[in-house]
N, C-alpha and C. Protein backbone atom coordinates (compact mmCIF):
# COMPACT_ATOMS: atom_id res chain seq x y z
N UNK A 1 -20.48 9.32 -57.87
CA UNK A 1 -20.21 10.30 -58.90
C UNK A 1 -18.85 10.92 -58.64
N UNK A 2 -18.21 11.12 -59.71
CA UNK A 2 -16.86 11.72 -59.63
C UNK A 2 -16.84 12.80 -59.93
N UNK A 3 -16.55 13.89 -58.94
CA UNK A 3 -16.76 15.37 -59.21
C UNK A 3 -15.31 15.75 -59.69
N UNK A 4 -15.31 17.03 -60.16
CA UNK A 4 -14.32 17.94 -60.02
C UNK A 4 -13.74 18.13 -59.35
N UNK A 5 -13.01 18.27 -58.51
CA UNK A 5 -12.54 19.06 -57.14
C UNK A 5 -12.27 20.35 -57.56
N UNK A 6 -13.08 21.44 -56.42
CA UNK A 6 -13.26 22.47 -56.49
C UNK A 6 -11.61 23.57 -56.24
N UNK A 7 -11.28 24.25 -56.62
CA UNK A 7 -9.96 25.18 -56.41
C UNK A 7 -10.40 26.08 -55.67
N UNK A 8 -10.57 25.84 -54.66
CA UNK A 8 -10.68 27.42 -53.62
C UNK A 8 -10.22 27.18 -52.43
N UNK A 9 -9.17 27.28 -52.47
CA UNK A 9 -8.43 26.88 -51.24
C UNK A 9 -8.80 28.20 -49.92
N UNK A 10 -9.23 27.33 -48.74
CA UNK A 10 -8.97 28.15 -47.53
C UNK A 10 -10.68 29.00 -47.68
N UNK A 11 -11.41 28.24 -48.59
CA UNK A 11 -12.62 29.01 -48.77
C UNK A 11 -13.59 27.92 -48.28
N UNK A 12 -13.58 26.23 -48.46
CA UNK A 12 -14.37 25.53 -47.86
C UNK A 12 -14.46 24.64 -46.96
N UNK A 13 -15.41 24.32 -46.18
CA UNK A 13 -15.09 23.57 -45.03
C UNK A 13 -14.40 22.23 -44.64
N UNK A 14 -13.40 22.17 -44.19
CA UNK A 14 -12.50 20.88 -44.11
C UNK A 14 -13.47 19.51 -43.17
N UNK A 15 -12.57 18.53 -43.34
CA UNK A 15 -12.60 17.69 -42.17
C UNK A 15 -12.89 17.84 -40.74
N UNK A 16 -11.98 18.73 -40.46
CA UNK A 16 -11.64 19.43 -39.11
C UNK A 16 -12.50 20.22 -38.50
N UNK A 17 -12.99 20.85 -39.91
CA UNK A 17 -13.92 22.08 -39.38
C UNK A 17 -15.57 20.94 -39.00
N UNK A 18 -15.74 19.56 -39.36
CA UNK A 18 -16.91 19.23 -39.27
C UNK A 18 -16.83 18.43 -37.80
N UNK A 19 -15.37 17.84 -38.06
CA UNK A 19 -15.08 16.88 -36.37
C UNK A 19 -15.24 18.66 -35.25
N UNK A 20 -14.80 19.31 -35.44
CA UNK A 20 -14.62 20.49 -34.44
C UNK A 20 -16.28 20.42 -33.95
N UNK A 21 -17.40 20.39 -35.35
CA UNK A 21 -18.88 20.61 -34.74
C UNK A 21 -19.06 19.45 -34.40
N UNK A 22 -19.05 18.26 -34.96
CA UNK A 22 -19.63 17.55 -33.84
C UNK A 22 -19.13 17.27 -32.30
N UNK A 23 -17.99 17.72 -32.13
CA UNK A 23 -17.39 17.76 -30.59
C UNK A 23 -18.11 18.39 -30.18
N UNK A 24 -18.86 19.57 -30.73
CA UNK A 24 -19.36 20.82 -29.84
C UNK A 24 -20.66 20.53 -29.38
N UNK A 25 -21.36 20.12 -30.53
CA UNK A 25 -22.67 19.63 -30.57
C UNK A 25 -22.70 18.03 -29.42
N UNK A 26 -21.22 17.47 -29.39
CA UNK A 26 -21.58 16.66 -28.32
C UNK A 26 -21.31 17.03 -27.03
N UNK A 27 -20.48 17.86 -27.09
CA UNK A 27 -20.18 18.43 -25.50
C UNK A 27 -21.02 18.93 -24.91
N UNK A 28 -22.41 19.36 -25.81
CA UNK A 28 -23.16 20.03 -25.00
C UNK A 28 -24.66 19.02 -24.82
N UNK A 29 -24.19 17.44 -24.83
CA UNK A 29 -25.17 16.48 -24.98
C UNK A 29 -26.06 16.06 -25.87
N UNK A 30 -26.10 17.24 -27.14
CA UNK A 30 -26.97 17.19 -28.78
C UNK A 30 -26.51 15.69 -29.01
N UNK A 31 -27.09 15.05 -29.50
CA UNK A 31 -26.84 14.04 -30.53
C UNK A 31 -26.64 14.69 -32.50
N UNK A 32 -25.89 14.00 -33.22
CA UNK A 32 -25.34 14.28 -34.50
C UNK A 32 -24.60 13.13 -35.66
N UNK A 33 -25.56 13.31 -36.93
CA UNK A 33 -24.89 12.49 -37.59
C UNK A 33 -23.94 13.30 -38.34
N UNK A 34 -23.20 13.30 -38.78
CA UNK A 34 -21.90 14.24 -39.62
C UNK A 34 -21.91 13.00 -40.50
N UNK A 35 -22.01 13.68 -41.79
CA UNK A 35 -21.16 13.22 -42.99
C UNK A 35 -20.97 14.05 -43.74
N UNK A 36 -20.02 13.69 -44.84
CA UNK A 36 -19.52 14.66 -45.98
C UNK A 36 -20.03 14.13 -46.81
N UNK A 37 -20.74 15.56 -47.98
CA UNK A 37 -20.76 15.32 -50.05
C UNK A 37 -21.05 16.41 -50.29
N UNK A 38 -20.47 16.05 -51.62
CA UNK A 38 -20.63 17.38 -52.25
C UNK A 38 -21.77 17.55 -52.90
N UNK A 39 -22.18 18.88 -52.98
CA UNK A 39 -24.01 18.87 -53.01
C UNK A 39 -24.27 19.14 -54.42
N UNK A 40 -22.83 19.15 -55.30
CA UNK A 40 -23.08 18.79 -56.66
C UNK A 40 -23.59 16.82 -57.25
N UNK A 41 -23.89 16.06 -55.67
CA UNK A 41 -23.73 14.72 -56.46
C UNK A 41 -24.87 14.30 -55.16
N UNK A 42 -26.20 14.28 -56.22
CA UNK A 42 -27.37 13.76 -55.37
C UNK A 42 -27.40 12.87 -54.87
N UNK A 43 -26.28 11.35 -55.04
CA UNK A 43 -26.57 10.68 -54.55
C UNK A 43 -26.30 10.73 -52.92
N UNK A 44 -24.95 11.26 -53.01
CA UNK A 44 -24.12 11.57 -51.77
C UNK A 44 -25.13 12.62 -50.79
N UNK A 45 -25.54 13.07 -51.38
CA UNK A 45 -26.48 14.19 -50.29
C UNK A 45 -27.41 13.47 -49.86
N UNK A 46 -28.24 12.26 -50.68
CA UNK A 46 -29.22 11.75 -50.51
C UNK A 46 -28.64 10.44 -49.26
N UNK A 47 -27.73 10.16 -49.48
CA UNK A 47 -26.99 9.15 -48.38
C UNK A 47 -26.69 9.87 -46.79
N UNK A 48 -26.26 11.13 -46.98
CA UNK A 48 -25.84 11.67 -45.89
C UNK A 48 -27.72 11.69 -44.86
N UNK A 49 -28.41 12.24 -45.73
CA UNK A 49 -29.70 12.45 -45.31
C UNK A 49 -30.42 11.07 -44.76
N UNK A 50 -30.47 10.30 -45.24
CA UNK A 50 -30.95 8.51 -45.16
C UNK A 50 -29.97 8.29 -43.61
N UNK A 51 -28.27 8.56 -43.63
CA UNK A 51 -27.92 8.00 -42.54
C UNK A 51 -28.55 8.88 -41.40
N UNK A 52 -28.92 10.54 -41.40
CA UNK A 52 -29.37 11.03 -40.35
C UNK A 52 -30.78 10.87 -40.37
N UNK A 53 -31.17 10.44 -41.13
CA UNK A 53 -33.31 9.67 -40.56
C UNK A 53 -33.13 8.41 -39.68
N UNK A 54 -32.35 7.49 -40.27
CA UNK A 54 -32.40 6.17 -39.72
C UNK A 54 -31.60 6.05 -38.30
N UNK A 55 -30.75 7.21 -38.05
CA UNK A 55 -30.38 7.50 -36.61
C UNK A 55 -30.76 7.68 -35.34
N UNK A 56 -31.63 9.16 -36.31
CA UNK A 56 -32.66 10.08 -35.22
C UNK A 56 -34.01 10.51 -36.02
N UNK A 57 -34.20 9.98 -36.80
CA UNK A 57 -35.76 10.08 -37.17
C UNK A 57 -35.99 11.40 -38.47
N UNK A 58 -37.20 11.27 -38.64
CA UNK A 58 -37.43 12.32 -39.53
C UNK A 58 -36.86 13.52 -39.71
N UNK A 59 -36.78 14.20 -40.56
CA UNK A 59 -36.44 15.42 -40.34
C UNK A 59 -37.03 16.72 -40.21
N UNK A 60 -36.87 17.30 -39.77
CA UNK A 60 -37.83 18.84 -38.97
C UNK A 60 -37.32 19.96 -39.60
N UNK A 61 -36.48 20.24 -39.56
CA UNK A 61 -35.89 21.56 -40.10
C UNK A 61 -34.48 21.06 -41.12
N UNK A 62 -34.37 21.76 -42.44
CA UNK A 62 -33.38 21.18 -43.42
C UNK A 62 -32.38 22.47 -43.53
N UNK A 63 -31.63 22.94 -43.54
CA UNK A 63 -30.99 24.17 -43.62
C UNK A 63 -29.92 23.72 -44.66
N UNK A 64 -30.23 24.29 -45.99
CA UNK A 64 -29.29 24.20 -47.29
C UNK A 64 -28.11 25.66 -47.04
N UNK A 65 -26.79 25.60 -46.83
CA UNK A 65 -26.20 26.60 -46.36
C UNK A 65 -24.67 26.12 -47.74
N UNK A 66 -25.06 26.61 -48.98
CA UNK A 66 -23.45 25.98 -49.91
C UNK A 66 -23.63 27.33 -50.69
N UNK A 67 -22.33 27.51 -50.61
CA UNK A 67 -22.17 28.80 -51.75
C UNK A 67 -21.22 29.13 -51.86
N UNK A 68 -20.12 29.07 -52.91
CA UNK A 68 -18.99 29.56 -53.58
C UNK A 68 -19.03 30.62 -54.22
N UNK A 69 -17.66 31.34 -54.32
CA UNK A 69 -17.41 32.70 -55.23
C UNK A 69 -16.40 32.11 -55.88
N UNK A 70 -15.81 32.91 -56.70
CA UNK A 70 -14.41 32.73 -57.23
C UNK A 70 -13.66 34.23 -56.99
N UNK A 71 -12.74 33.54 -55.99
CA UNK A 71 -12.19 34.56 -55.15
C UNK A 71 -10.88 35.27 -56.32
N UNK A 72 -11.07 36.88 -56.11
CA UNK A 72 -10.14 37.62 -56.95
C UNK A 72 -10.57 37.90 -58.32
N UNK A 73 -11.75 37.09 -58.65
CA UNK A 73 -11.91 37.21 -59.86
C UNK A 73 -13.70 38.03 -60.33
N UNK A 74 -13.44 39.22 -61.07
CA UNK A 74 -14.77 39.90 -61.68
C UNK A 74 -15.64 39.01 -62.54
N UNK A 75 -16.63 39.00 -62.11
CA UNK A 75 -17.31 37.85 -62.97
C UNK A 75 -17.30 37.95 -64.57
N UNK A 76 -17.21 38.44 -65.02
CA UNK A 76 -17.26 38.20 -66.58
C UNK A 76 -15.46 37.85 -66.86
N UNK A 77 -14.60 37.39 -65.82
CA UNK A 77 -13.48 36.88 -66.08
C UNK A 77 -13.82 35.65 -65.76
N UNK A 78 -14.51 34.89 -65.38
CA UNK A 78 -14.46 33.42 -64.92
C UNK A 78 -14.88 32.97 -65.69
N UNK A 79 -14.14 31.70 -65.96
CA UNK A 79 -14.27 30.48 -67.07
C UNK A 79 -15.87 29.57 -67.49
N UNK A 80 -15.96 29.27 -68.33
CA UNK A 80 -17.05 28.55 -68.27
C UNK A 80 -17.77 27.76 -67.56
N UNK A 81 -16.03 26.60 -67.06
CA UNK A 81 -16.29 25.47 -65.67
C UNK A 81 -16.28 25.99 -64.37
N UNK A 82 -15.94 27.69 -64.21
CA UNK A 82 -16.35 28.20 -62.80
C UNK A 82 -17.63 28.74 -62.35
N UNK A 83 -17.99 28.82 -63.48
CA UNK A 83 -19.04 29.68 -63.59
C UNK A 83 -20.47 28.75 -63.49
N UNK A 84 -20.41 27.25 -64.08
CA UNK A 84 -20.82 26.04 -63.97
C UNK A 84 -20.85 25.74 -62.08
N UNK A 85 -19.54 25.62 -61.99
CA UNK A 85 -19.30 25.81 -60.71
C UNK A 85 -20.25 26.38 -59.78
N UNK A 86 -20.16 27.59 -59.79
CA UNK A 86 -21.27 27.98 -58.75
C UNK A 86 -22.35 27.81 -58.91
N UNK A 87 -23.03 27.70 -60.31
CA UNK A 87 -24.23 27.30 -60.32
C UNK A 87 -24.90 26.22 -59.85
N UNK A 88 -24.00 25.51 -59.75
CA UNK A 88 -23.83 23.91 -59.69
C UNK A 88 -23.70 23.59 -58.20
N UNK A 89 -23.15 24.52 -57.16
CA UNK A 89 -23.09 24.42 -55.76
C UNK A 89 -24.36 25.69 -55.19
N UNK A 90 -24.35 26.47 -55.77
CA UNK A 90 -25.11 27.89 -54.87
C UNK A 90 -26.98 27.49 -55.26
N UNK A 91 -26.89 27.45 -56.50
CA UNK A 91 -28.64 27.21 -56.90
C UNK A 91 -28.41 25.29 -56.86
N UNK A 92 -28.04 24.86 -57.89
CA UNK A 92 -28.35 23.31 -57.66
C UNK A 92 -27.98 22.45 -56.04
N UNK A 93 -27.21 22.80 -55.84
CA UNK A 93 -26.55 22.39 -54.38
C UNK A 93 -28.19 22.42 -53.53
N UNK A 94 -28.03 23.28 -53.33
CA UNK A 94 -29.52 23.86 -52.60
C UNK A 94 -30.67 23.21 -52.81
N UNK A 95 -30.62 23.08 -53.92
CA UNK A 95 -32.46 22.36 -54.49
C UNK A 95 -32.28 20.67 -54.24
N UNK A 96 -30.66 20.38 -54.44
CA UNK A 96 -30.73 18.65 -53.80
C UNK A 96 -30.86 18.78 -52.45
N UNK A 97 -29.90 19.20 -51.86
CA UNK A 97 -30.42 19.26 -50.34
C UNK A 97 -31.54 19.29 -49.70
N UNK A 98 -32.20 20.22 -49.88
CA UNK A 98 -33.95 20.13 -49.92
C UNK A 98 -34.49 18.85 -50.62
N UNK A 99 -34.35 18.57 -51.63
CA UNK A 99 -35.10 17.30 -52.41
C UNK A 99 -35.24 16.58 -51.69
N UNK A 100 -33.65 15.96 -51.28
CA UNK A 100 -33.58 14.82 -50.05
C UNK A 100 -34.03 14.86 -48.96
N UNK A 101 -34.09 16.12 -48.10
CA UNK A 101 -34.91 16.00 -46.97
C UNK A 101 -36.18 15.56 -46.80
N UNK A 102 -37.02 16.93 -47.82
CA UNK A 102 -38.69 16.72 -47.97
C UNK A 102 -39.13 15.53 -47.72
N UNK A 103 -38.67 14.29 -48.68
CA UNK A 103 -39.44 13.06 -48.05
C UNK A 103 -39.90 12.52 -46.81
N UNK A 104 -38.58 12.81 -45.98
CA UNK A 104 -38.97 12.63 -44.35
C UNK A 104 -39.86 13.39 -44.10
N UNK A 105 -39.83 14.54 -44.21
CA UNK A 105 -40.22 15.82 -43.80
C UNK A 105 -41.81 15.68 -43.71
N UNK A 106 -42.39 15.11 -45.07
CA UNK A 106 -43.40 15.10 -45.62
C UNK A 106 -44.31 13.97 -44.93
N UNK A 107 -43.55 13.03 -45.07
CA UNK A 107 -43.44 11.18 -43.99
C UNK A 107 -43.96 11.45 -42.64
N UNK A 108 -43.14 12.53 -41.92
CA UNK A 108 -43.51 12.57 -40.34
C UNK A 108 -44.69 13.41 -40.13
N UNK A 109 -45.46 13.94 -41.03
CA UNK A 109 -46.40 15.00 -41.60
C UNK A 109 -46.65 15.76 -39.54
N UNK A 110 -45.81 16.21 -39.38
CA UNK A 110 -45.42 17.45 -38.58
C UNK A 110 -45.01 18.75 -38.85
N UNK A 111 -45.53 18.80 -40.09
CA UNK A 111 -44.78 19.95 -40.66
C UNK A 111 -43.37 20.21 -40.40
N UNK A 112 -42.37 21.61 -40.86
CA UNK A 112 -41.25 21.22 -40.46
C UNK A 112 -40.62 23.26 -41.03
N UNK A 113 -39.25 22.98 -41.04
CA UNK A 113 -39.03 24.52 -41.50
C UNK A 113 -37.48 24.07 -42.85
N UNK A 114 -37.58 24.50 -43.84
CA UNK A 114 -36.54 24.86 -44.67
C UNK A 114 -36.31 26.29 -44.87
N UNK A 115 -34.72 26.08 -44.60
CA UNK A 115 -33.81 27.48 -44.42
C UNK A 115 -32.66 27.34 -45.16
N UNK A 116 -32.74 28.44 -46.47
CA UNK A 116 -32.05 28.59 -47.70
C UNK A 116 -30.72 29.86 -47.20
N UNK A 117 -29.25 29.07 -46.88
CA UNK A 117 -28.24 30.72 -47.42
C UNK A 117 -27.52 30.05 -48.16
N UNK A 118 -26.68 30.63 -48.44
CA UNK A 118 -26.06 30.71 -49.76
C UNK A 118 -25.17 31.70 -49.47
């Protein structure tokens, strides 16, 4: 899926900022799959999730953490497509993320924990 690219510079997490966690998470012997998508495009979320089951197994705990503002701006000034925007990352973002997990979740029937910020 071909998204938008989002305009908020210096507001979302880079490249850098994801290689920085998995260094950390390996320095301290964790194992980690890292990938990137944007959680406006289910498929991509649903891929990132598939490569971390088939790594390290089911999943236990899902933590949906996406949420944009539109920085500088009072909300009844933001455009139609920003406003789309957050809906589209803060509530929808969230509910794919979860979607994709549950299956494992449900699969390893260990129960498990989902943790919503925004």
């Amino acid at each position: 899926m071909n998204q938008r690219q989002l305009d908020l510079p210096g507001l979302l997490g880079t490249a850098d900022d994801l290689d920085e966690t998995v260094r950390l998470v390996e320095a301290v012997g964790g194992r980690i799959v890292a990938g990137h998508a944007d959680v406006r495009d289910a498929a991509a979320v649903q891929r990132v999730v598939d490569r971390g089951v088939e790594a390290l197994g089911p999943v236990h705990i899902v933590v949906a953490n996406a949420g944009i503002i539109c920085p500088g701006k009072v909300f009844w000034k933001i455009t139609d497509e920003q406003w789309t925007d957050v809906v589209d990352v803060n509530l929808n973002g969230v509910w794919r993320t979860v979607k994709a997990a549950i299956p494992s979740m449900l699969g390893a029937a260990k129960g498990g924990s989902i943790i919503l910020i925004s």
